[in-house]
N, C-alpha and C. Protein backbone atom coordinates (compact mmCIF):
# COMPACT_ATOMS: atom_id res chain seq x y z
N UNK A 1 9.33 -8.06 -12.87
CA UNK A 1 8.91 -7.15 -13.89
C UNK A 1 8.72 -5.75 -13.33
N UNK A 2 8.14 -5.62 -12.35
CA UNK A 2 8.15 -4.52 -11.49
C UNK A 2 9.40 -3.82 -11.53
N UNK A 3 10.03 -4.21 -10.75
CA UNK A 3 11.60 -3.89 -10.05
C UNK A 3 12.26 -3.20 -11.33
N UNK A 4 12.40 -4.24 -12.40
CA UNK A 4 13.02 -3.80 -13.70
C UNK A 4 12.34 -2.23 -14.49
N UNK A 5 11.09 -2.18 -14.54
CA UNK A 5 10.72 -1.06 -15.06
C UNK A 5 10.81 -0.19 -13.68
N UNK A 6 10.85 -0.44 -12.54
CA UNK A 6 11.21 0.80 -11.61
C UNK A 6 12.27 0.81 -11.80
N UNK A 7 13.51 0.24 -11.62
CA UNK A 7 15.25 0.75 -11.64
C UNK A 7 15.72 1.23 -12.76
N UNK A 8 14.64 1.00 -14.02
CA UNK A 8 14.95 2.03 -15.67
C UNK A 8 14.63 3.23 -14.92
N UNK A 9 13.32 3.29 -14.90
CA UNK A 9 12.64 4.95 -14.32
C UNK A 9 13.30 5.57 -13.49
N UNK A 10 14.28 4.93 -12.51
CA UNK A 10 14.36 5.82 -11.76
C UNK A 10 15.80 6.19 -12.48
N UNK A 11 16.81 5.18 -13.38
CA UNK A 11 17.96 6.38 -13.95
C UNK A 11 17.38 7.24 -15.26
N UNK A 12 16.29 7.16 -15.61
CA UNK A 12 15.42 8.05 -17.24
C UNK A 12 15.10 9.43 -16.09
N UNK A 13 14.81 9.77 -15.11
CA UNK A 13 14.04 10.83 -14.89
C UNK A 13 13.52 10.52 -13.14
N UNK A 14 13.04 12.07 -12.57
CA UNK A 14 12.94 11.87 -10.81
C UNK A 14 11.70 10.67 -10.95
N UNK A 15 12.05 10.00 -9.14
CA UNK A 15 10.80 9.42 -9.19
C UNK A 15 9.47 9.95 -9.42
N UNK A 16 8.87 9.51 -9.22
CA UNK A 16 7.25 9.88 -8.82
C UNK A 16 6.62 9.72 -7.60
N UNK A 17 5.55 10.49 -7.08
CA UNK A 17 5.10 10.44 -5.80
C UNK A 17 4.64 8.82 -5.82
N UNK A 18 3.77 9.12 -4.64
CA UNK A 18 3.35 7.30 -4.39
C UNK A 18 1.93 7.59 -5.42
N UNK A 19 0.92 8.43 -5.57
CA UNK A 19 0.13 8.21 -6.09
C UNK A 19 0.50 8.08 -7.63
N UNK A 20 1.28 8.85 -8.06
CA UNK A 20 1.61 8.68 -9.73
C UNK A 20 2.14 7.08 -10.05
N UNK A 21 3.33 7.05 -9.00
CA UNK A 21 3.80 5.50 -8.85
C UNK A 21 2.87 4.52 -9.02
N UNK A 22 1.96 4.83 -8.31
CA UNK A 22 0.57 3.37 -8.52
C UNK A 22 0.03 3.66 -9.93
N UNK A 23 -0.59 4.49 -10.07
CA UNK A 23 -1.11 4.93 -11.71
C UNK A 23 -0.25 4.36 -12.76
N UNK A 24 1.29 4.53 -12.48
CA UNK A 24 2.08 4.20 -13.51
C UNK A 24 2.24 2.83 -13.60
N UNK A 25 2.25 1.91 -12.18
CA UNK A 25 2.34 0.79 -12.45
C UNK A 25 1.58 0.12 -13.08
N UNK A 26 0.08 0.39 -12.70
CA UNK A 26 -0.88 -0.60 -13.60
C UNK A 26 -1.70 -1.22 -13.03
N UNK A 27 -1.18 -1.97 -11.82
CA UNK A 27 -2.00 -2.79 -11.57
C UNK A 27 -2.56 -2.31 -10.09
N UNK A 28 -2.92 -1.12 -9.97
CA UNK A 28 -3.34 -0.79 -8.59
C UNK A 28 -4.64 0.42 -8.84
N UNK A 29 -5.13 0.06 -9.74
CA UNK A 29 -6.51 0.80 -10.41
C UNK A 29 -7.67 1.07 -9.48
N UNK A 30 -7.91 -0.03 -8.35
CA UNK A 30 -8.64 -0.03 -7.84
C UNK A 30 -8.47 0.57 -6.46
N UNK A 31 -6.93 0.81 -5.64
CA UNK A 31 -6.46 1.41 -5.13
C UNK A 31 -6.31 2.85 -5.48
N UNK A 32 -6.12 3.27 -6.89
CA UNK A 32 -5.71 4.62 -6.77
C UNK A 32 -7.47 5.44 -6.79
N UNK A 33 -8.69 4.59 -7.04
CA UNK A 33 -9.94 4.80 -7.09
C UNK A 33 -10.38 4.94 -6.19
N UNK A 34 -10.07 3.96 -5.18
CA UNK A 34 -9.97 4.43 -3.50
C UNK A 34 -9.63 5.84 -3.13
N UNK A 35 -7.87 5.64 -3.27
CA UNK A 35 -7.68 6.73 -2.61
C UNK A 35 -8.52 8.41 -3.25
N UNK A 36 -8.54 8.09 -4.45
CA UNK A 36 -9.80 9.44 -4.79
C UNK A 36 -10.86 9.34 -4.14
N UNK A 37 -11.50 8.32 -4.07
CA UNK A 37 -12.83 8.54 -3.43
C UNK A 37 -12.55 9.05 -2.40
N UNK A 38 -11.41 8.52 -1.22
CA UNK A 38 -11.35 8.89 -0.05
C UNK A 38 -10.90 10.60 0.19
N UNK A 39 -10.39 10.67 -0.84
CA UNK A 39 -9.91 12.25 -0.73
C UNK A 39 -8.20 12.18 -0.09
N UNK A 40 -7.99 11.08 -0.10
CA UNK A 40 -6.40 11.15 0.13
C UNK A 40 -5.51 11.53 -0.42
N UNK A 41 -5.70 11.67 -1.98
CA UNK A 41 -4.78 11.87 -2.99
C UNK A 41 -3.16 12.85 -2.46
N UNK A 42 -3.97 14.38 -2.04
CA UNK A 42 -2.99 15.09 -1.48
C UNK A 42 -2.10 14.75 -0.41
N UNK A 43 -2.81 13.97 0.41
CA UNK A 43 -1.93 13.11 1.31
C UNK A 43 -1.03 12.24 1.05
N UNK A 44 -1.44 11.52 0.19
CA UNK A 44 -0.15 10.44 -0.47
C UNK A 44 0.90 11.35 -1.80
N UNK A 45 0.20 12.36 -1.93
CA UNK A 45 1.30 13.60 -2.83
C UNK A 45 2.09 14.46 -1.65
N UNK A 46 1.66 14.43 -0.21
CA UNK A 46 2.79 15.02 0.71
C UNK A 46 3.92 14.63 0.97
N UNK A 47 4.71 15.19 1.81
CA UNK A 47 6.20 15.23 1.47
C UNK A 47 6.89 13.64 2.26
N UNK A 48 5.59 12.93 3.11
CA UNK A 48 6.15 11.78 3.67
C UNK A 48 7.21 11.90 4.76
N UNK A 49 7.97 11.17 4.69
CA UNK A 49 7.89 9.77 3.67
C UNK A 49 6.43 8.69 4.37
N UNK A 50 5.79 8.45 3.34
CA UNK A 50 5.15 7.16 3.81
C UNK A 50 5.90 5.74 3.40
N UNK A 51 5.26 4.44 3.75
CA UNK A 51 5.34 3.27 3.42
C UNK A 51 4.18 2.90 3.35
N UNK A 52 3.75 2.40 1.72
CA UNK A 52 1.95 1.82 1.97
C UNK A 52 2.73 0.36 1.28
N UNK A 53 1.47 -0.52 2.17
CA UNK A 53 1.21 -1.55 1.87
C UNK A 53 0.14 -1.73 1.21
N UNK A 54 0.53 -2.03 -0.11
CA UNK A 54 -0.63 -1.59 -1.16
C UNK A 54 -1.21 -2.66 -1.69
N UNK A 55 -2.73 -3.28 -1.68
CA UNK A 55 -3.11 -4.00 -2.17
C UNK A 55 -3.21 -3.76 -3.43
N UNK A 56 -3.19 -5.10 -4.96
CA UNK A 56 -2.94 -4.88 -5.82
C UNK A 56 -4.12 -5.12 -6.50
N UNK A 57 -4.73 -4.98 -7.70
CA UNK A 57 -5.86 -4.96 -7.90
C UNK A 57 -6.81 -6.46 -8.34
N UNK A 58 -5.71 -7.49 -7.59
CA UNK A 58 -6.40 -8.71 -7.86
C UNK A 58 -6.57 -8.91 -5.99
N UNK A 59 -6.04 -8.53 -5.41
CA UNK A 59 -6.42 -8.83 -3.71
C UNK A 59 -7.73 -8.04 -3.25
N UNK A 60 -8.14 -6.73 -4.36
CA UNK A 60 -9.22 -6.29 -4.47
C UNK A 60 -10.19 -6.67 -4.79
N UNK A 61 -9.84 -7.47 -6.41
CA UNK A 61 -10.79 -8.66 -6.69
C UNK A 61 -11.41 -10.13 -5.88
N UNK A 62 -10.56 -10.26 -4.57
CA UNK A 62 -10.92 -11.41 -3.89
C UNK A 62 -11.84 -10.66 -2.99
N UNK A 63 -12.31 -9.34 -2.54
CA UNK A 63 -13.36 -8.77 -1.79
C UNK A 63 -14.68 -8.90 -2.44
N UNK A 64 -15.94 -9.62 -1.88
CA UNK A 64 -17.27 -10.29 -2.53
C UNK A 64 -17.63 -8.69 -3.47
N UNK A 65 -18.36 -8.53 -4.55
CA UNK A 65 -18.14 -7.23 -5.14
C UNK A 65 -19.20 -6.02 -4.52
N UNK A 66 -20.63 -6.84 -3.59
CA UNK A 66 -21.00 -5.99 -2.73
C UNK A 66 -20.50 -5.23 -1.53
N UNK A 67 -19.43 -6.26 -1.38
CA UNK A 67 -18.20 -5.64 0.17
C UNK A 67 -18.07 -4.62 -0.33
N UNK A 68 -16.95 -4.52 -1.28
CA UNK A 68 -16.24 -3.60 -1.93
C UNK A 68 -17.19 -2.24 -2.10
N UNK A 69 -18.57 -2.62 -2.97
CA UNK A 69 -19.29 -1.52 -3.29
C UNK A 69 -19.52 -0.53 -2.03
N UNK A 70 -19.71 -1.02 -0.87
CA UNK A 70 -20.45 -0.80 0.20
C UNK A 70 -19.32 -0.49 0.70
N UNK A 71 -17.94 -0.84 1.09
CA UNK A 71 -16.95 0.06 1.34
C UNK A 71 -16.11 1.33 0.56
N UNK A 72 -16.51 1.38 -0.70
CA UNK A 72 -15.75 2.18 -1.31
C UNK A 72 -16.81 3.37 -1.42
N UNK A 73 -18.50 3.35 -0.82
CA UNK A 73 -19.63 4.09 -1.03
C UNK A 73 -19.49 4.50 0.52
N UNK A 74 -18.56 4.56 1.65
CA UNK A 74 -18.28 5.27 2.54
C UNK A 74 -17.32 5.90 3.15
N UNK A 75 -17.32 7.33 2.64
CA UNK A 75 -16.07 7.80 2.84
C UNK A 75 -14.97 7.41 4.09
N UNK A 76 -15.85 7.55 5.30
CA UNK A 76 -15.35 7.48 6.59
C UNK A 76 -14.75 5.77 6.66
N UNK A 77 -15.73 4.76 6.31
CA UNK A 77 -15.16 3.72 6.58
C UNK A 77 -13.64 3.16 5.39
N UNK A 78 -13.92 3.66 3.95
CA UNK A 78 -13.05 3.57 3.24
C UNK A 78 -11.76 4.28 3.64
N UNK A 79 -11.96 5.21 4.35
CA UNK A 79 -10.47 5.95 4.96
C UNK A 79 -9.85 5.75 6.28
N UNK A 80 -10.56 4.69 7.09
CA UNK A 80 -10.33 4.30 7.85
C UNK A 80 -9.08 3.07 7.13
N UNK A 81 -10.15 2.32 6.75
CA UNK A 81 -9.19 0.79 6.05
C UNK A 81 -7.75 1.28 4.93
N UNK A 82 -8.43 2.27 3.93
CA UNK A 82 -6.73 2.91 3.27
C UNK A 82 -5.94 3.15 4.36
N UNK A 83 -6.27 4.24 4.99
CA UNK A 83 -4.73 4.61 6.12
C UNK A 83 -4.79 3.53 6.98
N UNK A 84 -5.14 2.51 7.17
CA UNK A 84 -4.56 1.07 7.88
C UNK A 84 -3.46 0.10 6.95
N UNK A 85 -3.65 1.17 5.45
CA UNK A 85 -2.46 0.23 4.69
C UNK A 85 -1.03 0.70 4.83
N UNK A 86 -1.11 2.17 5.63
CA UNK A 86 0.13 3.37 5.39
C UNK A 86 0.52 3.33 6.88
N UNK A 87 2.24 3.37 6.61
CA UNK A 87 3.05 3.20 7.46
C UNK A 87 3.97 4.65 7.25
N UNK A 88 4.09 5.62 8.38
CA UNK A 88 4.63 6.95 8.47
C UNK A 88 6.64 6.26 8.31
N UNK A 89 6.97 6.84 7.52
CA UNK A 89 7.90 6.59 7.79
C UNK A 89 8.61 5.51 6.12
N UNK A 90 9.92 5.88 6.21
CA UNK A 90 10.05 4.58 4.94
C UNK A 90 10.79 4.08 5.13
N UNK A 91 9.66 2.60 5.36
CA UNK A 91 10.25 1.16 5.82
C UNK A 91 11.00 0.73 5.05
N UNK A 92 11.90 0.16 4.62
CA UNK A 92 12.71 -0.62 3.45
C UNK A 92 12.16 -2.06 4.11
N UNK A 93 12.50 -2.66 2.91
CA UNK A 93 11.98 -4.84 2.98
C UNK A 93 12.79 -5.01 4.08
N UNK A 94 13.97 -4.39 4.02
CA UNK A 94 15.17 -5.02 4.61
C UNK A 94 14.60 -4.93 6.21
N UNK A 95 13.98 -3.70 6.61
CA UNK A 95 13.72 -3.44 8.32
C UNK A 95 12.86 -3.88 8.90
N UNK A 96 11.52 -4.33 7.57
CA UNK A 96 10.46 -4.85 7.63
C UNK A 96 10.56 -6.35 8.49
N UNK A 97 11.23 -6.84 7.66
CA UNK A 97 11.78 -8.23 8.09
C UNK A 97 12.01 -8.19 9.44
N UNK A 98 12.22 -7.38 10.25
CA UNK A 98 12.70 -6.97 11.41
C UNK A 98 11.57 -6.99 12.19
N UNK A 99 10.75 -6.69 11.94
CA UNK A 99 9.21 -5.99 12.71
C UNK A 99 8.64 -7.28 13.04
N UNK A 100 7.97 -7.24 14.06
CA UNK A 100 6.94 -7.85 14.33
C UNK A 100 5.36 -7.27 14.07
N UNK A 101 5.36 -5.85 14.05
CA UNK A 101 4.55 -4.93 14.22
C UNK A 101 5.06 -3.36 13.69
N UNK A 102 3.92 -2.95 12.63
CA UNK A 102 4.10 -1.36 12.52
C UNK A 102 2.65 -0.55 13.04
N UNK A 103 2.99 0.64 13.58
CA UNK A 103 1.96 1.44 13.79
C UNK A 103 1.31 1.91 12.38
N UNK A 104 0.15 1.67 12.18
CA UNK A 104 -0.06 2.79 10.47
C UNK A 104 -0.74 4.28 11.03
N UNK A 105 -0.58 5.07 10.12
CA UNK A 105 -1.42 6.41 10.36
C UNK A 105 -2.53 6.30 10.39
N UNK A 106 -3.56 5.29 10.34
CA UNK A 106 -5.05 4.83 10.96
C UNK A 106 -4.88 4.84 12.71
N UNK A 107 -4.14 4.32 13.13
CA UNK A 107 -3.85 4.28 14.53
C UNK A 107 -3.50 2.72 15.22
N UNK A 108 -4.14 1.97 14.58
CA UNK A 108 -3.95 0.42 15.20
C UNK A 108 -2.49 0.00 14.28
N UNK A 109 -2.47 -1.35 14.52
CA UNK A 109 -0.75 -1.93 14.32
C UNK A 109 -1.07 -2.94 13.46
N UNK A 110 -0.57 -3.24 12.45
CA UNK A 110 -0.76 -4.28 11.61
C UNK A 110 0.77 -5.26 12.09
N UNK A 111 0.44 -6.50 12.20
CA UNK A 111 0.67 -7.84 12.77
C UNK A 111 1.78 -7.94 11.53
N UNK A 112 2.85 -8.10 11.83
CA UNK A 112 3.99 -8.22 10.83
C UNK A 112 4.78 -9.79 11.09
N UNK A 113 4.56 -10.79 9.72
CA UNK A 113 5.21 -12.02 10.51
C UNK A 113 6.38 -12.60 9.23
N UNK A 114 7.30 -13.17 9.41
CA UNK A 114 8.41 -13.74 8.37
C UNK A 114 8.15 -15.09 8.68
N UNK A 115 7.36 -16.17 8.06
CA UNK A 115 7.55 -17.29 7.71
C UNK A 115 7.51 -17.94 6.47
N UNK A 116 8.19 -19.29 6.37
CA UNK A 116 8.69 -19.89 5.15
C UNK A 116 9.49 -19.22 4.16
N UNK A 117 10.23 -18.25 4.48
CA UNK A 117 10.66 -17.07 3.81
C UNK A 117 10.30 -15.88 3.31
N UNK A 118 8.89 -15.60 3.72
CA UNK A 118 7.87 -14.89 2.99
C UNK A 118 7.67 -13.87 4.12
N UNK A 119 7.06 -12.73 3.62
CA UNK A 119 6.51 -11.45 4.69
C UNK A 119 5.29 -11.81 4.46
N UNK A 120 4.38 -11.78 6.08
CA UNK A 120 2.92 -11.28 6.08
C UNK A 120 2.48 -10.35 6.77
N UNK A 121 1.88 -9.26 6.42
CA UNK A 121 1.34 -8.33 7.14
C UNK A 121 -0.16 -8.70 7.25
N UNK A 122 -0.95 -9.03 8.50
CA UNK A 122 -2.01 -9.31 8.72
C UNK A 122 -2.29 -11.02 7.74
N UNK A 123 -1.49 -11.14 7.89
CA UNK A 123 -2.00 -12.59 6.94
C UNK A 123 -1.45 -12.45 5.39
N UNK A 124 -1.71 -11.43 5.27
CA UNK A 124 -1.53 -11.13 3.44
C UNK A 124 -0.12 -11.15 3.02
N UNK A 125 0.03 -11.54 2.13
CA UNK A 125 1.71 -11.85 1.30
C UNK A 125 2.28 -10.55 1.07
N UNK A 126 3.29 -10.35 1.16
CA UNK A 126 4.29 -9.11 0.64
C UNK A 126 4.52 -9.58 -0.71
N UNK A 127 4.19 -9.15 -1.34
CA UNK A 127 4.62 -9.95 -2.97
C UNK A 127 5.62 -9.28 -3.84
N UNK A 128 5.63 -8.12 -3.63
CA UNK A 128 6.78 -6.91 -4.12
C UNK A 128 7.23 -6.27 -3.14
N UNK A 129 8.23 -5.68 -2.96
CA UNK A 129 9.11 -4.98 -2.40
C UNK A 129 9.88 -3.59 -2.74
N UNK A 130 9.73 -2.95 -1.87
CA UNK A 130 10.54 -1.38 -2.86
C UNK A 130 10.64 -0.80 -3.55
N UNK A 131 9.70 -0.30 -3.86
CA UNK A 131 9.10 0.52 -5.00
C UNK A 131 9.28 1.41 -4.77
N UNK A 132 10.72 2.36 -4.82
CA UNK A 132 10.78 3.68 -4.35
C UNK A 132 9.87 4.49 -4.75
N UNK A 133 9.36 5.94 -4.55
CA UNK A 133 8.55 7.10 -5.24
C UNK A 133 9.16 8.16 -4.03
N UNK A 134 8.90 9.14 -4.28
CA UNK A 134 9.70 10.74 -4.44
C UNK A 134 9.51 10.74 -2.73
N UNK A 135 8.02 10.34 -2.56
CA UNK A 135 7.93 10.74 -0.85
C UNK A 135 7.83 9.13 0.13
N UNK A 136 8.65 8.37 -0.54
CA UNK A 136 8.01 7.00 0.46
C UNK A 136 8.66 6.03 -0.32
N UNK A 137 7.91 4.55 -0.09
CA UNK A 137 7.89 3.40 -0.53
C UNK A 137 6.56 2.30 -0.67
N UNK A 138 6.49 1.64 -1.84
CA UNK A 138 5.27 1.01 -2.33
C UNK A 138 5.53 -0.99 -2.07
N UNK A 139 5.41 -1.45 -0.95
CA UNK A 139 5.29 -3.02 -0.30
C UNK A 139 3.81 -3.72 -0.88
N UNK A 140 3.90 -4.36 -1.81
CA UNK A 140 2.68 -5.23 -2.55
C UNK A 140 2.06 -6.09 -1.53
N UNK A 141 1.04 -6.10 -1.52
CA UNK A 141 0.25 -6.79 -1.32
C UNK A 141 -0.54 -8.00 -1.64
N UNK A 142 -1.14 -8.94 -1.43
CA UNK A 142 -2.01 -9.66 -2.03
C UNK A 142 -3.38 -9.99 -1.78
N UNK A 143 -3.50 -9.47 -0.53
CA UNK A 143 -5.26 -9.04 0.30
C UNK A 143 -4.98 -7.23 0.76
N UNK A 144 -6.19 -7.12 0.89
CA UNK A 144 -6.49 -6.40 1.50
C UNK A 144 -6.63 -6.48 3.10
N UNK A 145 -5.74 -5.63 3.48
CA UNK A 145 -6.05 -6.01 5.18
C UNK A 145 -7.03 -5.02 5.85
N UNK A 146 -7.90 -5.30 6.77
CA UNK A 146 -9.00 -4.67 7.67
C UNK A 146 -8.70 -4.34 9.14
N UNK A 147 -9.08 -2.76 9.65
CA UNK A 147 -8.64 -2.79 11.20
C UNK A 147 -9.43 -3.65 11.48
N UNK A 148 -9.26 -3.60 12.66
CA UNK A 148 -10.03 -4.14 13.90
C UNK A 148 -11.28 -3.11 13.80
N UNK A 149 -12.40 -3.79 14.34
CA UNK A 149 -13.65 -2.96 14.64
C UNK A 149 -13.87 -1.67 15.71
């Protein structure tokens, strides 16, 4: 369902950045609330390219709802964990598959693995794939992944 309303959009009119992209999709409400709180917005509106691995707003829902409160009520730690979802650079599924490991613009490496046919980054499912937008690419998620301490 995704894929289909992205490959209309993108022959109706230009893409969209990565932040409009999430807004438009729908289901990343709690992500694009993040990235405001964090003050990233302009960052994910720069020229990129990024690759985020974007949790969707039910992998948000599996965080206990005091976690969440208590991470999204600190700027520093909430912008730590967003830019651990963003990968400099635009990965396609296809190269991903390839990786064992990407650096994100947080600084540590998220653990990249292909089994049973499936992508996991840090454990969490790749559930969508390629979501072009103007400066990057949008890789679904199904948790939220955490640096290291």
């Amino acid at each position: 369902m995704l894929f289909t309303a992205q490959a209309h959009n993108h022959k109706s009119k230009a893409k969209a950045d990565i932040v409009d992209t999430a807004i438009a999709v729908g289901s990343f409400t709690t992500l694009v609330t993040a990235v405001q709180a964090a003050d990233l917005v302009d960052t994910l509106k720069g020229p990129g390219p990024f690759t985020v691995f974007a949790p969707n707003d039910a992998a948000f829902a599996k965080i206990p709802a005091a976690d969440l409160n208590a991470l999204v009520a600190g700027k520093a730690a909430l912008t730590n964990v967003l830019t651990y979802h963003v990968v400099a650079g635009k990965v396609m599924a296809a190269d991903v598959v390839k990786l064992t490991s990407a650096t994100t613009v947080q600084g540590q490496d998220l653990a990249i693995e292909v089994k049973y046919g499936k992508v996991f980054v840090n454990g969490a499912e790749v559930i969508a794939t390629d979501i072009e937008t103007s400066n990057g690419l949008i890789h679904v998620l199904d948790s939220v992944v955490l640096p290291k301490n």
